[in-house]
Protein backbone atom coordinates (compact mmCIF):
# COMPACT_ATOMS: atom_id res chain seq x y z
CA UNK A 1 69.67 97.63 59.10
CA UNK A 2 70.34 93.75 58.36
CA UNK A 3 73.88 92.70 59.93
CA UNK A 4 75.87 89.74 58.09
CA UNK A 5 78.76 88.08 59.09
CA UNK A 6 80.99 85.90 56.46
CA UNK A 7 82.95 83.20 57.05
CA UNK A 8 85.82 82.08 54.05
CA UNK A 9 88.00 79.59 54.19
CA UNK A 10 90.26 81.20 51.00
CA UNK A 11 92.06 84.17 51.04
CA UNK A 12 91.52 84.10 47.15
CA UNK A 13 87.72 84.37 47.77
CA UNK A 14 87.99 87.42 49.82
CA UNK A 15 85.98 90.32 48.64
CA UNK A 16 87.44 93.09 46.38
CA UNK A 17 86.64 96.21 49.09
CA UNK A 18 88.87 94.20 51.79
CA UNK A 19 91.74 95.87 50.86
CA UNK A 20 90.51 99.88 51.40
CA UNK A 21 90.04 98.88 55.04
CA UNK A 22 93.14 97.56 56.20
CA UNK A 23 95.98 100.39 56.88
CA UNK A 24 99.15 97.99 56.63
CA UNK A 25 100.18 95.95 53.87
CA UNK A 26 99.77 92.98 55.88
CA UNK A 27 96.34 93.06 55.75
CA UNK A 28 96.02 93.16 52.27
CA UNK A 29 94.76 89.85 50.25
CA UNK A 30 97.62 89.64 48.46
CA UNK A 31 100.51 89.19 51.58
CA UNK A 32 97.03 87.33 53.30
CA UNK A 33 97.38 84.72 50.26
CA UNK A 34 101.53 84.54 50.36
CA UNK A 35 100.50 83.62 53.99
CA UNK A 36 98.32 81.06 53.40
CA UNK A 37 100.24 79.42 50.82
CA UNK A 38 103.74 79.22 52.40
CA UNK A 39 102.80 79.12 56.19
CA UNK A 40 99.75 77.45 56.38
CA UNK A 41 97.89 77.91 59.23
CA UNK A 42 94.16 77.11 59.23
CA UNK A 43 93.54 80.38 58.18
CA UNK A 44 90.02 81.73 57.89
CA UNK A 45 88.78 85.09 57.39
CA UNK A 46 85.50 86.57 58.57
CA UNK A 47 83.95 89.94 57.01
CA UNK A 48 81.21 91.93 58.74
CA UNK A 49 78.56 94.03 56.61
CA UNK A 50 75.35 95.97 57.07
CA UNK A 51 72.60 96.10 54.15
CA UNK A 52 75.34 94.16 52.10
CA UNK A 53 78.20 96.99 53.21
CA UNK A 54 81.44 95.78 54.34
CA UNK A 55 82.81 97.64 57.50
CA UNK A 56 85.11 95.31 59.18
CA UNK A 57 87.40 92.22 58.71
CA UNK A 58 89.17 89.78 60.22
CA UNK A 59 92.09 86.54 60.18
CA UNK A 60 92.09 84.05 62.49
CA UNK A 61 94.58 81.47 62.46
CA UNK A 62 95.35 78.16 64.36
CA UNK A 63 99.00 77.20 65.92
CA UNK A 64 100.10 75.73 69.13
CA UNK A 65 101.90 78.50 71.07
CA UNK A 66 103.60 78.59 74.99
CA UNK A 67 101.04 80.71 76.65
CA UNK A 68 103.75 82.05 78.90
CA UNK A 69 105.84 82.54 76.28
CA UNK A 70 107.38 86.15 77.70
CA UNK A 71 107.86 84.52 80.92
CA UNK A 72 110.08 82.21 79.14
CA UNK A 73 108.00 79.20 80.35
CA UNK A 74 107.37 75.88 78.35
CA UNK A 75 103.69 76.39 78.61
CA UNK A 76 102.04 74.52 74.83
CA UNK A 77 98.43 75.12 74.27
CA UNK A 78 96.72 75.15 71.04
CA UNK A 79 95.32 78.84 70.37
CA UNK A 80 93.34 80.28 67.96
CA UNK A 81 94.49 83.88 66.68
CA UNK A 82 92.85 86.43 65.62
CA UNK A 83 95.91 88.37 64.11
CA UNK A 84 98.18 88.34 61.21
CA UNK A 85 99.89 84.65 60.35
CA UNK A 86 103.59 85.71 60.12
CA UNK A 87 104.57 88.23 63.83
CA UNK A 88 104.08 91.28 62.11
CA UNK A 89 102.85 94.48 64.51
CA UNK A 90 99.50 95.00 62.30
CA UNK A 91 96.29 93.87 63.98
CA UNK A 92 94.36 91.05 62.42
CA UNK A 93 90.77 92.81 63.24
CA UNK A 94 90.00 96.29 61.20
CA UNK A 95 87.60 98.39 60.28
CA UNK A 96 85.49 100.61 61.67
CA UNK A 97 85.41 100.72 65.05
CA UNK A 98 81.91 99.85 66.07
CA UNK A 99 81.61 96.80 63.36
CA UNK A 100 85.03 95.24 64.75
CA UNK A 101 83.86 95.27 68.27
CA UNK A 102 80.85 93.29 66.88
CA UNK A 103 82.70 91.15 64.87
CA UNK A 104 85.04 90.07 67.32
CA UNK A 105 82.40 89.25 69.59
CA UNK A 106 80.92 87.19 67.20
CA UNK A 107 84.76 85.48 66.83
CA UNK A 108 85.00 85.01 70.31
CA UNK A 109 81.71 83.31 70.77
CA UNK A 110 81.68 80.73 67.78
CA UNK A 111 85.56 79.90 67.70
CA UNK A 112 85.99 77.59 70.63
CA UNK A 113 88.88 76.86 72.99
CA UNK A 114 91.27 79.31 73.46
CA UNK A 115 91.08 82.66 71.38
CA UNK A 116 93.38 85.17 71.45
CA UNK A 117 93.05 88.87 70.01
CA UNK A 118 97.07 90.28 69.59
CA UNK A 119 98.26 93.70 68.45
CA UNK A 120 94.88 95.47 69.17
CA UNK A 121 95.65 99.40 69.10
CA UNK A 122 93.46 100.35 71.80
CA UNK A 123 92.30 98.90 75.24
CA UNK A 124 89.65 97.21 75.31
CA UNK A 125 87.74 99.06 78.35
CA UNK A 126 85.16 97.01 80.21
CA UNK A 127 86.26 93.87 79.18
CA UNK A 128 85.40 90.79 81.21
CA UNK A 129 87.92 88.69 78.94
CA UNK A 130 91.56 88.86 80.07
CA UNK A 131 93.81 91.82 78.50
CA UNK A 132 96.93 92.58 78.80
CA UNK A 133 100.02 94.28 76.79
CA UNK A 134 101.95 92.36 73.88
CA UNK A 135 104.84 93.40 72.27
CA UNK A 136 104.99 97.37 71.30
CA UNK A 137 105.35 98.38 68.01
CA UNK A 138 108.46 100.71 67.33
CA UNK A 139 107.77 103.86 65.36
CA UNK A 140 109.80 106.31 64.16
CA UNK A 141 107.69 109.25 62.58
CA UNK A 142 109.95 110.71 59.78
CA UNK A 143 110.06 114.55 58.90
CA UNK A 144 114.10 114.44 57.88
CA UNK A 145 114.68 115.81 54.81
CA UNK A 146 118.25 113.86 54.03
CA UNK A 147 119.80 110.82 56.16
CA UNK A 148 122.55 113.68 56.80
CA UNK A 149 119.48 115.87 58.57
CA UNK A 150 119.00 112.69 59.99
CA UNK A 151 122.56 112.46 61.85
CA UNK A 152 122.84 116.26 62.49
CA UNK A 153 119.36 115.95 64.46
CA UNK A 154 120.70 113.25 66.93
CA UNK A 155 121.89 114.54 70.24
CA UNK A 156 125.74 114.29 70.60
CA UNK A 157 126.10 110.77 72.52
CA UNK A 158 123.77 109.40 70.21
CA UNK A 159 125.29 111.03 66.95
CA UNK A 160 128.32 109.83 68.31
CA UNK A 161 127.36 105.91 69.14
CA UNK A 162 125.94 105.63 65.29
CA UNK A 163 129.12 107.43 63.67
CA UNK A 164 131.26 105.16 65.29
CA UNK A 165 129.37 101.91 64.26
CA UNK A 166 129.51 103.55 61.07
CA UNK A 167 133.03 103.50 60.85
CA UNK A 168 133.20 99.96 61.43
CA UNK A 169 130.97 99.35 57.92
CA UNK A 170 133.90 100.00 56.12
CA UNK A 171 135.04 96.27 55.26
CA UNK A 172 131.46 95.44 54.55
CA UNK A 173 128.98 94.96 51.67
CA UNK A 174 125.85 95.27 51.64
CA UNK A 175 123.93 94.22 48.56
CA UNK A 176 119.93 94.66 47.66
CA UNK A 177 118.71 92.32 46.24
CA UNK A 178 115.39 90.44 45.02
CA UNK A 179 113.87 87.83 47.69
CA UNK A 180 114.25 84.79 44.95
CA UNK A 181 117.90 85.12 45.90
CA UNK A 182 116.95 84.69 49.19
CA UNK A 183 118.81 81.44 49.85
CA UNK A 184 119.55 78.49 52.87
CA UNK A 185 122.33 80.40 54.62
CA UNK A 186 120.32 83.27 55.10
CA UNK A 187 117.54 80.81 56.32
CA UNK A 188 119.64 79.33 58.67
CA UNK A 189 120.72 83.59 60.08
CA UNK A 190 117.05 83.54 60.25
CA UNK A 191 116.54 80.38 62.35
CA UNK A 192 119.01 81.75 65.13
CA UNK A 193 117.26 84.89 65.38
CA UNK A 194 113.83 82.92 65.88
CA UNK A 195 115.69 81.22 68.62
CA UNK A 196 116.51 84.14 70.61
CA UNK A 197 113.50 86.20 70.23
CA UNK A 198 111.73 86.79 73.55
CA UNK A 199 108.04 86.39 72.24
CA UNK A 200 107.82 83.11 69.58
CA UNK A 201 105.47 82.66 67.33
CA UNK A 202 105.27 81.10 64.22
CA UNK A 203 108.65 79.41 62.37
CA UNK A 204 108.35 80.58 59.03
CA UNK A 205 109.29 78.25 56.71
CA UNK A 206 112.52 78.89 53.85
CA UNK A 207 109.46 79.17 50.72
CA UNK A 208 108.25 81.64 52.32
CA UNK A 209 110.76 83.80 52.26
CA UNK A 210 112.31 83.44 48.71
CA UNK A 211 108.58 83.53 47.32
CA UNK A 212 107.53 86.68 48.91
CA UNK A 213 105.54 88.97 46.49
CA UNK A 214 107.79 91.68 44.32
CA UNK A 215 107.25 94.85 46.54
CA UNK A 216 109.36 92.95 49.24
CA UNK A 217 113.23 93.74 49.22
CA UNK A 218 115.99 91.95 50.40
CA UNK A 219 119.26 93.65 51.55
CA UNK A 220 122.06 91.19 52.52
CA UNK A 221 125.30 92.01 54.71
CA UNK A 222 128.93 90.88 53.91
CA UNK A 223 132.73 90.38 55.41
CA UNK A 224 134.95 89.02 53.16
CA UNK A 225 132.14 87.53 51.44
CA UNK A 226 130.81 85.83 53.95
CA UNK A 227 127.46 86.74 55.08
CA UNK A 228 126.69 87.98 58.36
CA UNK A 229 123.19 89.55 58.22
CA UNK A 230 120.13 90.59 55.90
CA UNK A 231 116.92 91.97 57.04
CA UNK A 232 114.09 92.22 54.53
CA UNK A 233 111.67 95.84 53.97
CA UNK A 234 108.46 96.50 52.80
CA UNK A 235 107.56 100.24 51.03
CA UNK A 236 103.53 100.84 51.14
CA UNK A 237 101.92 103.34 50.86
CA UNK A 238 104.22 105.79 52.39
CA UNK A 239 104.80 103.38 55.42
CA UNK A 240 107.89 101.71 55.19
CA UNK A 241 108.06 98.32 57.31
CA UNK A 242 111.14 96.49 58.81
CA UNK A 243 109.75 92.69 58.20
CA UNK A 244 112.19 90.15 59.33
CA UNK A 245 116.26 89.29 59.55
CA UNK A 246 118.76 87.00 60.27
CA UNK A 247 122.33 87.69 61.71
CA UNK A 248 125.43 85.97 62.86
CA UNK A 249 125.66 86.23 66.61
CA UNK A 250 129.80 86.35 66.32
CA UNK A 251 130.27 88.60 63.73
CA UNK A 252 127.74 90.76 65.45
CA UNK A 253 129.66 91.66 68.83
CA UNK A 254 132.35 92.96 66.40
CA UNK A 255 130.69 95.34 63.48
CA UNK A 256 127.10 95.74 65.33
CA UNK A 257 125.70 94.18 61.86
CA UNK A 258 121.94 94.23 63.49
CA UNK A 259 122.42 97.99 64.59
CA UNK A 260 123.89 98.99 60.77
CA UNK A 261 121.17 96.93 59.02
CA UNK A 262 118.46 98.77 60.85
CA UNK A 263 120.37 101.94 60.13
CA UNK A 264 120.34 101.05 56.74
CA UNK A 265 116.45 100.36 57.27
CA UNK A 266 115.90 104.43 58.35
CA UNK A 267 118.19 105.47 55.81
CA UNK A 268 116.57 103.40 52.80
CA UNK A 269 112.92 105.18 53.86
CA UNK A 270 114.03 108.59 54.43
CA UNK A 271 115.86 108.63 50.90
CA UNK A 272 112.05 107.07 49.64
CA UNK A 273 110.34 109.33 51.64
CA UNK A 274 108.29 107.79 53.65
CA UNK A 275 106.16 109.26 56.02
CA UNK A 276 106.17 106.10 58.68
CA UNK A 277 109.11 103.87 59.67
CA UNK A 278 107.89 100.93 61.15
CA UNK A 279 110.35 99.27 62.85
CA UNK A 280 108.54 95.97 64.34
CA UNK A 281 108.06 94.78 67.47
CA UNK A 282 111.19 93.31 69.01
CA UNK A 283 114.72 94.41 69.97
CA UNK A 284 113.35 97.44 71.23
CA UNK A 285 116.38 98.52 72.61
CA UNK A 286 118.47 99.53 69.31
CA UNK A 287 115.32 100.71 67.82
CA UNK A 288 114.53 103.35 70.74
CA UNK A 289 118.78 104.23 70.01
CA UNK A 290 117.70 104.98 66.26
CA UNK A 291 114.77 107.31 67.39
CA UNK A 292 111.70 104.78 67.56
CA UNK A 293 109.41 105.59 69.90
CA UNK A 294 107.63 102.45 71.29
CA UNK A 295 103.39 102.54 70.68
CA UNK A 296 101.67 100.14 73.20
CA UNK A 297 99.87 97.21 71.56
CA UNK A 298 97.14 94.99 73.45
CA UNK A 299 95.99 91.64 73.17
CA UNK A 300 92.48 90.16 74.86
CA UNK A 301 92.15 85.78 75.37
CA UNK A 302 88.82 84.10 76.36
CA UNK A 303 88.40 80.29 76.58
CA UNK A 304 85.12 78.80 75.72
CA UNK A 305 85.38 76.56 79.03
CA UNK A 306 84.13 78.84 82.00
CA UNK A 307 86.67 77.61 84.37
CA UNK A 308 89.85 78.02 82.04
CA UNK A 309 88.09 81.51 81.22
CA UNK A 310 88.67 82.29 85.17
CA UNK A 311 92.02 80.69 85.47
CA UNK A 312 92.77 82.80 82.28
CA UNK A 313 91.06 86.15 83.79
CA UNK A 314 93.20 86.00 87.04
CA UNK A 315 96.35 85.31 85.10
CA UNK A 316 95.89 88.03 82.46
CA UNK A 317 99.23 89.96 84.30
CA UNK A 318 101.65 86.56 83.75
CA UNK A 319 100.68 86.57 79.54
CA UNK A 320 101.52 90.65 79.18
CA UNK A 321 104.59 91.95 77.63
CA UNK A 322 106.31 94.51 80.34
CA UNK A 323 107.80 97.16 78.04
CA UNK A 324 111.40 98.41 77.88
CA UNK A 325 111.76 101.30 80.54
CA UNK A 326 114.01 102.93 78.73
CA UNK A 327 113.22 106.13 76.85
CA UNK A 328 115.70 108.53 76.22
CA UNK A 329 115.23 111.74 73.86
CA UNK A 330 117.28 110.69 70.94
CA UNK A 331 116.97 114.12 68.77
CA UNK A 332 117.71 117.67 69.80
CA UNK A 333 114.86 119.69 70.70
CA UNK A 334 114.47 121.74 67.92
CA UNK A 335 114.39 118.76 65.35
CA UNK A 336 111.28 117.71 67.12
């Protein structure tokens, strides 16, 4: 059986069969493309087949990152990523199982300097490479029938706590709309939120957003016509993604505008039906409130220089993500 391994430089030359292996949408060529064009990153792709079969795939992509970046410590070093170019939970390595362990072997061999695998949905056991946690993904597995099924399944305090933020929606507006009208005050929403978030990684530019392919919507939050939050969702294939918001720090200790636009996130996907809310990977506090549960993600880093490799190896525990303790049983037990 004759192994090949393909490197391309273009997400536009990536093969047509790419696309049945990857299970988010953020691993398909076209959001791989948007990527490329509007954050470019060095991206490069690599594709593993046997006797001309594809069976696994990969992104890599080149920034300069703080290593100790959940520690909060200035800590620059260039890295090389094998993972998706935009913080999304989705790993940047699929396939089958077998062929991605041999493909990222192969990765981790040729790219040189630091490399670092994020988002990987399984430990890698045995490794001699440092691992570690990253940031968990927050899931909430939907089987309401109605966003009113939705409330009555919520134990009292909880029921209670998302009533009451309710009632504070009442002198607001939220509007859905296409990302073109994404525009620079939403940007600038988005640029806070970048500045608080506990694990940094790329700063997306303001293309990028209003550019975003068609299946991407936009919903925008407003007080006396001022605007005081968006987020913007993805619906694929019966998975429906929280992808990225903005929100005004001020106006948010008053009306909870982050906690009603992820509300607004659960109740926009159980109306569609979707089978899988994915609620990405940070603020898992609110998200747990709504009923995520938080799924472990792991990440794996090997320099090419054997004594970096060490220092890297013993200081695998100071680059994990500790995850949030709490986990409280949001629904009743017979919704479950």
């Amino acid at each position: 059986m004759t192994a090949h391994i393909a490197h391309i430089t273009d997400a536009a030359l990536l093969p047509e069969p790419w696309d049945s292996f990857g299970s988010s949408y953020f691993q398909s060529r076209e959001f791989l493309l948007h990527a490329q064009k509007f954050n470019p990153c060095r991206q490069r792709y690599y594709t593993y087949s046997e006797s001309e079969k594809l069976q696994a795939c990969a992104v890599v992509y080149t920034l300069r990152l703080d290593i100790l970046t959940y520690l909060k410590i200035k800590s620059p070093l260039k890295m090389h990523i094998i993972g998706i170019p935009c913080s999304v939970s989705a790993s940047g390595i699929f396939g089958e199982s077998l062929a991605c362990n041999k493909l990222k072997e192969y990765i981790f061999k040729h790219e040189k300097g630091f490399v670092l695998c994020l988002n990987m949905p399984q430990k890698p056991e045995g490794s001699k490479r440092a691992v570690g946690t990253t940031l968990p993904s927050i899931i909430i597995n939907n089987s309401f029938g109605s966003w009113d099924d939705y409330i009555k399944c919520m134990r009292h305090p909880y029921r209670r706590r998302m009533r009451a933020i309710l009632s504070k929606s009442g002198n607001l507006n939220l509007e859905k709309l296409p990302c073109q009208r994404f525009n620079k005050e939403m940007y600038q929403l988005y640029l806070e939120v970048y500045k608080h978030s506990k694990g940094k990684l790329e700063k997306l530019s303001f293309d990028f957003f209003c550019q975003l392919p068609g299946i991407f919507k936009l919903t925008a939050c407003y007080h006396e016509n001022k605007l005081i939050g968006w987020n913007i969702t993805v619906n694929h294939k019966k998975t429906h993604y929280f992808f990225l918001g903005g929100i005004d720090y001020s106006y948010n200790r008053k009306f909870s505008t982050y906690f009603l636009l992820l509300s607004e996130i659960v109740k926009d996907a159980i109306n569609q039906k979707a089978e899988i809310i994915e609620l990405g990977q940070t603020a898992e506090t609110p998200k747990i409130r709504l009923g995520g549960k938080p799924v472990p993600l792991f990440m794996e880093a090997r320099h090419s220089n054997r004594f970096f490799n060490f220092l890297l190896h013993k200081s695998a525990p100071l680059l994990s993500y500790k995850l949030c303790p709490e986990t409280p049983q949001i629904f009743r037990e017979e919704c479950l």
